[in-house]
PDB file of N, CA and C in Angstrom:
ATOM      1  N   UNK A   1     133.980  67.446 153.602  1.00  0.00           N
ATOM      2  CA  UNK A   1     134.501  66.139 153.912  1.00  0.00           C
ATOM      3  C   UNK A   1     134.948  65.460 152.625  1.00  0.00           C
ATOM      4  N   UNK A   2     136.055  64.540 152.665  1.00  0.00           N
ATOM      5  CA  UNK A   2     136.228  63.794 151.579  1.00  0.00           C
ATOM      6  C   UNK A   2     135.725  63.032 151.001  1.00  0.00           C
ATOM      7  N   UNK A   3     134.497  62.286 151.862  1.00  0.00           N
ATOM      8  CA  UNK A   3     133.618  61.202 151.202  1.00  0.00           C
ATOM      9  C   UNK A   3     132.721  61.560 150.560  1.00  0.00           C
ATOM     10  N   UNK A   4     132.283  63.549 150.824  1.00  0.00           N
ATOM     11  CA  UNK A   4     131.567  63.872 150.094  1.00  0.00           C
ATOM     12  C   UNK A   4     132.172  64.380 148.547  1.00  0.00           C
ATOM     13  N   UNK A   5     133.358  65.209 148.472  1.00  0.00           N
ATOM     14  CA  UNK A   5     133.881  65.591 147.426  1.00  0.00           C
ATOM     15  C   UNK A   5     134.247  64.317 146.507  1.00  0.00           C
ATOM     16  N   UNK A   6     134.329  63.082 146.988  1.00  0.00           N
ATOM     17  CA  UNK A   6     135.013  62.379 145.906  1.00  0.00           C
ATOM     18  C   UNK A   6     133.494  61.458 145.669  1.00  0.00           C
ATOM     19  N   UNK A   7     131.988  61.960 145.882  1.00  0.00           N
ATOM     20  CA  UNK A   7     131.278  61.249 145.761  1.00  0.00           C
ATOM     21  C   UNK A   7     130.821  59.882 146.117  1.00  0.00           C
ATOM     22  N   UNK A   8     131.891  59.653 147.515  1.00  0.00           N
ATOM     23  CA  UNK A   8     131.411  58.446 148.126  1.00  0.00           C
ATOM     24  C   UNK A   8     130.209  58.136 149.259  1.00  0.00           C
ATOM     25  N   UNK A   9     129.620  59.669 148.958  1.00  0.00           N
ATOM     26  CA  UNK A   9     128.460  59.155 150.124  1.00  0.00           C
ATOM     27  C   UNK A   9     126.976  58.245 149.627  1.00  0.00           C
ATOM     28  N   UNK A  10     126.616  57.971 150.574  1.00  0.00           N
ATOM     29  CA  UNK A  10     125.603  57.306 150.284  1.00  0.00           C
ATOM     30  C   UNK A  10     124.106  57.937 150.487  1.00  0.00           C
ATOM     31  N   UNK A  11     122.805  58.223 150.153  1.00  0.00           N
ATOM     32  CA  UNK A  11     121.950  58.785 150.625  1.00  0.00           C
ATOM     33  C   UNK A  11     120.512  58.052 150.295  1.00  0.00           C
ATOM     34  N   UNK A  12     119.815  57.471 151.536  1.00  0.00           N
ATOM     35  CA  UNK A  12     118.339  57.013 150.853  1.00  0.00           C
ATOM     36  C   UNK A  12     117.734  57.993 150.855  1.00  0.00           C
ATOM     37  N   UNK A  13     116.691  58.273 150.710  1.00  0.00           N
ATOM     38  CA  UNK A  13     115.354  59.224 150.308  1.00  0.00           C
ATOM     39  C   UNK A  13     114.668  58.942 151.116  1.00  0.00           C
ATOM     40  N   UNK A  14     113.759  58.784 151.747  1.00  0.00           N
ATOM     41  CA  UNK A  14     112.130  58.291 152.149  1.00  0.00           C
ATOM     42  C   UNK A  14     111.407  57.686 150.846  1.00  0.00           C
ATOM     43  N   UNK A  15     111.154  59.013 150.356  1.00  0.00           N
ATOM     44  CA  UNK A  15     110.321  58.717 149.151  1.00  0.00           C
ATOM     45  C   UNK A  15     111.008  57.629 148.079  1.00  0.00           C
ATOM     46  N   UNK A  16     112.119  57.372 147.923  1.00  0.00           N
ATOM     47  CA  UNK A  16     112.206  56.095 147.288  1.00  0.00           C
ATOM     48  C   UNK A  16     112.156  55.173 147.729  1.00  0.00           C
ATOM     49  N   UNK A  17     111.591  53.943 146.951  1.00  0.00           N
ATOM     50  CA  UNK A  17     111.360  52.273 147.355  1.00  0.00           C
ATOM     51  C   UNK A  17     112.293  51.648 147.768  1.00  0.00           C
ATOM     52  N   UNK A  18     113.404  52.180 147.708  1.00  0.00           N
ATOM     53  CA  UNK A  18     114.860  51.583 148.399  1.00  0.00           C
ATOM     54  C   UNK A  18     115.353  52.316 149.809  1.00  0.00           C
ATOM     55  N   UNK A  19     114.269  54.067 150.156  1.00  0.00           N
ATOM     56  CA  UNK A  19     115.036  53.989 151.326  1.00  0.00           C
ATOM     57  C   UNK A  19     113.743  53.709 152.228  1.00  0.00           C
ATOM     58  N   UNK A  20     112.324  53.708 151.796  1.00  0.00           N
ATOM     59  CA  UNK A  20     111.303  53.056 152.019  1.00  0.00           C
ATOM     60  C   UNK A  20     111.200  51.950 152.965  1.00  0.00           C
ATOM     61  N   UNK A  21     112.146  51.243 152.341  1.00  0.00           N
ATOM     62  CA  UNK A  21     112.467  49.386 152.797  1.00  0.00           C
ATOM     63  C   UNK A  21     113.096  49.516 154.352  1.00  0.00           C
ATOM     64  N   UNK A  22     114.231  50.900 154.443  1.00  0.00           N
ATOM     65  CA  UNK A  22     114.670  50.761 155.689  1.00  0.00           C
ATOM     66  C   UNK A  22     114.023  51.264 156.584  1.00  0.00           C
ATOM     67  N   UNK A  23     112.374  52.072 156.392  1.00  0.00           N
ATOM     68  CA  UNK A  23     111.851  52.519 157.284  1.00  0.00           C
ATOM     69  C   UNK A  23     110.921  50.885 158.050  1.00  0.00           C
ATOM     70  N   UNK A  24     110.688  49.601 156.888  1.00  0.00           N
ATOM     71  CA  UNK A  24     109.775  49.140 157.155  1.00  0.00           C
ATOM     72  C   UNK A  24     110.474  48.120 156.942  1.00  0.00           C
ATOM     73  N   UNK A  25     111.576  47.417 157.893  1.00  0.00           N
ATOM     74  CA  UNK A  25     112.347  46.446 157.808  1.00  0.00           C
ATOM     75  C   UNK A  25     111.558  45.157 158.436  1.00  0.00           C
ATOM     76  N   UNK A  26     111.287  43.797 157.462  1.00  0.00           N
ATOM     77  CA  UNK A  26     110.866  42.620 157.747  1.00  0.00           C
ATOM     78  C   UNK A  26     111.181  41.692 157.008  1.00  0.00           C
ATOM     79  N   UNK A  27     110.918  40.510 157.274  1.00  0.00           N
ATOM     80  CA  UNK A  27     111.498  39.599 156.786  1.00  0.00           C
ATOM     81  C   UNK A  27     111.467  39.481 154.822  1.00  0.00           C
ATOM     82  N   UNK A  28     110.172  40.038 154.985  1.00  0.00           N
ATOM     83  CA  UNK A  28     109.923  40.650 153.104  1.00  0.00           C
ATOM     84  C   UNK A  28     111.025  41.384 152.769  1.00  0.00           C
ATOM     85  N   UNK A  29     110.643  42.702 153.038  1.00  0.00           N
ATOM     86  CA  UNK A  29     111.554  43.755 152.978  1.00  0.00           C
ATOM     87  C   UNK A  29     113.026  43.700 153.283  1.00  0.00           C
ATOM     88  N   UNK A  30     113.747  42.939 154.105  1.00  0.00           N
ATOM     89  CA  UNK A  30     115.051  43.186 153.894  1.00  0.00           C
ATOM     90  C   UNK A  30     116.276  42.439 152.844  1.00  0.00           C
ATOM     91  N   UNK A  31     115.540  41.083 152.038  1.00  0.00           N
ATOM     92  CA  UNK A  31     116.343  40.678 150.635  1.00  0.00           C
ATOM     93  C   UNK A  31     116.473  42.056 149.836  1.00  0.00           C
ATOM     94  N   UNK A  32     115.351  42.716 150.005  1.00  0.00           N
ATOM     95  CA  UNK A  32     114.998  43.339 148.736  1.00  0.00           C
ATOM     96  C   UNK A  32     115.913  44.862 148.885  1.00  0.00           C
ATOM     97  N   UNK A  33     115.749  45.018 150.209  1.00  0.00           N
ATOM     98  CA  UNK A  33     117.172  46.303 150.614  1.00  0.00           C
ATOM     99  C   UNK A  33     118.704  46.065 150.528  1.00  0.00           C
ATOM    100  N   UNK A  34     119.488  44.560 151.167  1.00  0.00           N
ATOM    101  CA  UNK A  34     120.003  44.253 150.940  1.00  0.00           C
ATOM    102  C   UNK A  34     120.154  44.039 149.233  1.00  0.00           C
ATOM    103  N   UNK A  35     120.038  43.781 148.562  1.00  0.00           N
ATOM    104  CA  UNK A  35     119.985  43.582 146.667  1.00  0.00           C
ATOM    105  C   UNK A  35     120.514  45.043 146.216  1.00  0.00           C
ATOM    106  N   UNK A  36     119.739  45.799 147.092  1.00  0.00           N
ATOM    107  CA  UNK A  36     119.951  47.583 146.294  1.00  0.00           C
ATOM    108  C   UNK A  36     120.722  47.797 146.907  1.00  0.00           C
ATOM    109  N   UNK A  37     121.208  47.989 148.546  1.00  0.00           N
ATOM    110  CA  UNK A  37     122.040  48.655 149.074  1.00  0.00           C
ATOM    111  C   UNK A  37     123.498  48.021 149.082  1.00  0.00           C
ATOM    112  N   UNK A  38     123.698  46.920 149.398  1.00  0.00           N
ATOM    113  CA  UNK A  38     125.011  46.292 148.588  1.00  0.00           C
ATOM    114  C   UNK A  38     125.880  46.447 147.948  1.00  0.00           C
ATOM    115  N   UNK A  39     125.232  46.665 146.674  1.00  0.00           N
ATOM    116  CA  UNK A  39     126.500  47.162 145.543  1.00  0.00           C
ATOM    117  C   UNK A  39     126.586  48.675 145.397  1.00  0.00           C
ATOM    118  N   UNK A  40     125.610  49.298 146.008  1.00  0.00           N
ATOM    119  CA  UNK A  40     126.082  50.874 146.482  1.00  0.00           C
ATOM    120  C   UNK A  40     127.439  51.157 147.536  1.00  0.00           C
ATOM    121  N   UNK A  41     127.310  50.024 148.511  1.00  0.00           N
ATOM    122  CA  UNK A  41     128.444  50.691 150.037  1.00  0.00           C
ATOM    123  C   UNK A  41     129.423  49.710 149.673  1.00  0.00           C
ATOM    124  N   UNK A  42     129.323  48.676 148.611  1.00  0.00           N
ATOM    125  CA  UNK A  42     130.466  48.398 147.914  1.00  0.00           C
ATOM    126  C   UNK A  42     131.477  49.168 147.079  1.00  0.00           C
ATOM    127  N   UNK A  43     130.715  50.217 146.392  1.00  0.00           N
ATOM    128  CA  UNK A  43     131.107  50.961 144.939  1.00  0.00           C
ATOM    129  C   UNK A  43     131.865  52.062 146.112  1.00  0.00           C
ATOM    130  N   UNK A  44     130.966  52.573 147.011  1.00  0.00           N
ATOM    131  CA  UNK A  44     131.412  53.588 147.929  1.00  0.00           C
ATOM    132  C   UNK A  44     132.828  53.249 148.749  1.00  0.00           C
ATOM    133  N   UNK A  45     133.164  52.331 149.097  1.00  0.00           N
ATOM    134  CA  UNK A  45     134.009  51.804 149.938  1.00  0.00           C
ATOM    135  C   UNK A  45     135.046  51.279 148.867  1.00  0.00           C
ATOM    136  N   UNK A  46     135.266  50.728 147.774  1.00  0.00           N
ATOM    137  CA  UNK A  46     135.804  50.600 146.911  1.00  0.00           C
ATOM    138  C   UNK A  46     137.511  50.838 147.410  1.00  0.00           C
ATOM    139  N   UNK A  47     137.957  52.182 147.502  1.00  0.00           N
ATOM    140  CA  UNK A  47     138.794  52.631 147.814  1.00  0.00           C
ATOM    141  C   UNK A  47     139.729  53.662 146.622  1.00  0.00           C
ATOM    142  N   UNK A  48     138.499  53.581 145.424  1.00  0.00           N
ATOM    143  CA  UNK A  48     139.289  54.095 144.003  1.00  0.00           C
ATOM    144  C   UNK A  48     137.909  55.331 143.537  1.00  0.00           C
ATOM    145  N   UNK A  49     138.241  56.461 144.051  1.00  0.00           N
ATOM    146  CA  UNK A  49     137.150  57.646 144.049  1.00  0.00           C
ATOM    147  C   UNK A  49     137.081  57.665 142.399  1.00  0.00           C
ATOM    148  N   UNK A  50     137.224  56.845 141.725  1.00  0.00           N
ATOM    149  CA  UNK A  50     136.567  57.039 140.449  1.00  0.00           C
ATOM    150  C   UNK A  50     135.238  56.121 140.205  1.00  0.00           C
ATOM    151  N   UNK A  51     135.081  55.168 141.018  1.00  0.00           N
ATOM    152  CA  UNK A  51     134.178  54.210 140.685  1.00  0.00           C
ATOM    153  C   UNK A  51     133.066  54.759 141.682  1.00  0.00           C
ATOM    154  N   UNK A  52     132.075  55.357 140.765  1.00  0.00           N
ATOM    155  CA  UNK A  52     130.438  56.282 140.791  1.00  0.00           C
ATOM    156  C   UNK A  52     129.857  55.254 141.514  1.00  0.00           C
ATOM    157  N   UNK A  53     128.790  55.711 142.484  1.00  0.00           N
ATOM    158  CA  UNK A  53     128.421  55.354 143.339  1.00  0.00           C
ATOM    159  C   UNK A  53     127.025  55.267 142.970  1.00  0.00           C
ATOM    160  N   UNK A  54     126.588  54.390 142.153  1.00  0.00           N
ATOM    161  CA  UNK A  54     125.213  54.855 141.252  1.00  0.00           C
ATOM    162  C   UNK A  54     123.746  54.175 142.277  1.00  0.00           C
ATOM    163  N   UNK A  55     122.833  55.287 142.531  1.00  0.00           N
ATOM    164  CA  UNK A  55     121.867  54.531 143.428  1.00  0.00           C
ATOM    165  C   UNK A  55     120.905  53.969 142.513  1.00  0.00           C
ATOM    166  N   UNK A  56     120.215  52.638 143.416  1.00  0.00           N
ATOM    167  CA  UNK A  56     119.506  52.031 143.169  1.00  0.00           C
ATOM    168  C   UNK A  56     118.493  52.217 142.492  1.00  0.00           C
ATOM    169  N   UNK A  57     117.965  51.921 141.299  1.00  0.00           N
ATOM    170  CA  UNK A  57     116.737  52.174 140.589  1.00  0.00           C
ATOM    171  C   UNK A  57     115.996  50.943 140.518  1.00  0.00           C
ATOM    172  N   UNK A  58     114.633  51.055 141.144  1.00  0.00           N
ATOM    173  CA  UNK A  58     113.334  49.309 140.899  1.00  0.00           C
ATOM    174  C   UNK A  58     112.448  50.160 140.854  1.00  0.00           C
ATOM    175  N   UNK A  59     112.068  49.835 139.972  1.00  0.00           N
ATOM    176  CA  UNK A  59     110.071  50.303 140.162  1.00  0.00           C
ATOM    177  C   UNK A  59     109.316  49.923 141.386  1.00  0.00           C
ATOM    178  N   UNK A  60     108.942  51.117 141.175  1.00  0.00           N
ATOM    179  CA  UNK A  60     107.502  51.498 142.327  1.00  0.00           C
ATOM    180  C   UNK A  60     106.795  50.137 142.561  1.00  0.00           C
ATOM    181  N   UNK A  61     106.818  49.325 143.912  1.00  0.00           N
ATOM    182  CA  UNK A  61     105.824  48.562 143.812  1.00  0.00           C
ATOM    183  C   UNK A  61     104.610  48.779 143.207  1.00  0.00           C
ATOM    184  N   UNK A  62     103.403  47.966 142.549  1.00  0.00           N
ATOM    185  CA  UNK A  62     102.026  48.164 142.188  1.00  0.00           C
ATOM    186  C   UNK A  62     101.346  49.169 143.188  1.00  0.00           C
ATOM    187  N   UNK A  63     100.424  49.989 143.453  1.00  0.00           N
ATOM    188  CA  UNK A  63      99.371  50.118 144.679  1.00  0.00           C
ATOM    189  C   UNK A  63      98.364  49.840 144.474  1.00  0.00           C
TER     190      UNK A  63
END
């Protein structure tokens, strides 16, 4: 597919704190998904396959 060759896809993890957030969506949790996921399906949608689609990096909440 093309969205994959030109690096426009998008992918959460589980195991990261950003795709984490969409398993456990609440009123906490969704500023904090929205903030990360945003300027990802922005960069992706763009329309100029040069602009990298860089995912979200936040530290690990405390446990």
């Amino acid at each position: 597919m093309k969205v994959k060759t030109e690096g426009r896809d998008l992918f959460l993890e589980d195991e990261e704190v950003l795709g984490g957030a969409t398993s456990f969506i609440s009123p906490l949790s969704l500023p904090y998904l929205l903030d990360g996921i945003v300027p990802q399906i922005a960069a992706a949608v763009d329309g100029d396959p040069a602009t990298p689609v860089v995912r979200a990096s936040y530290p690990a909440p405390p446990s």
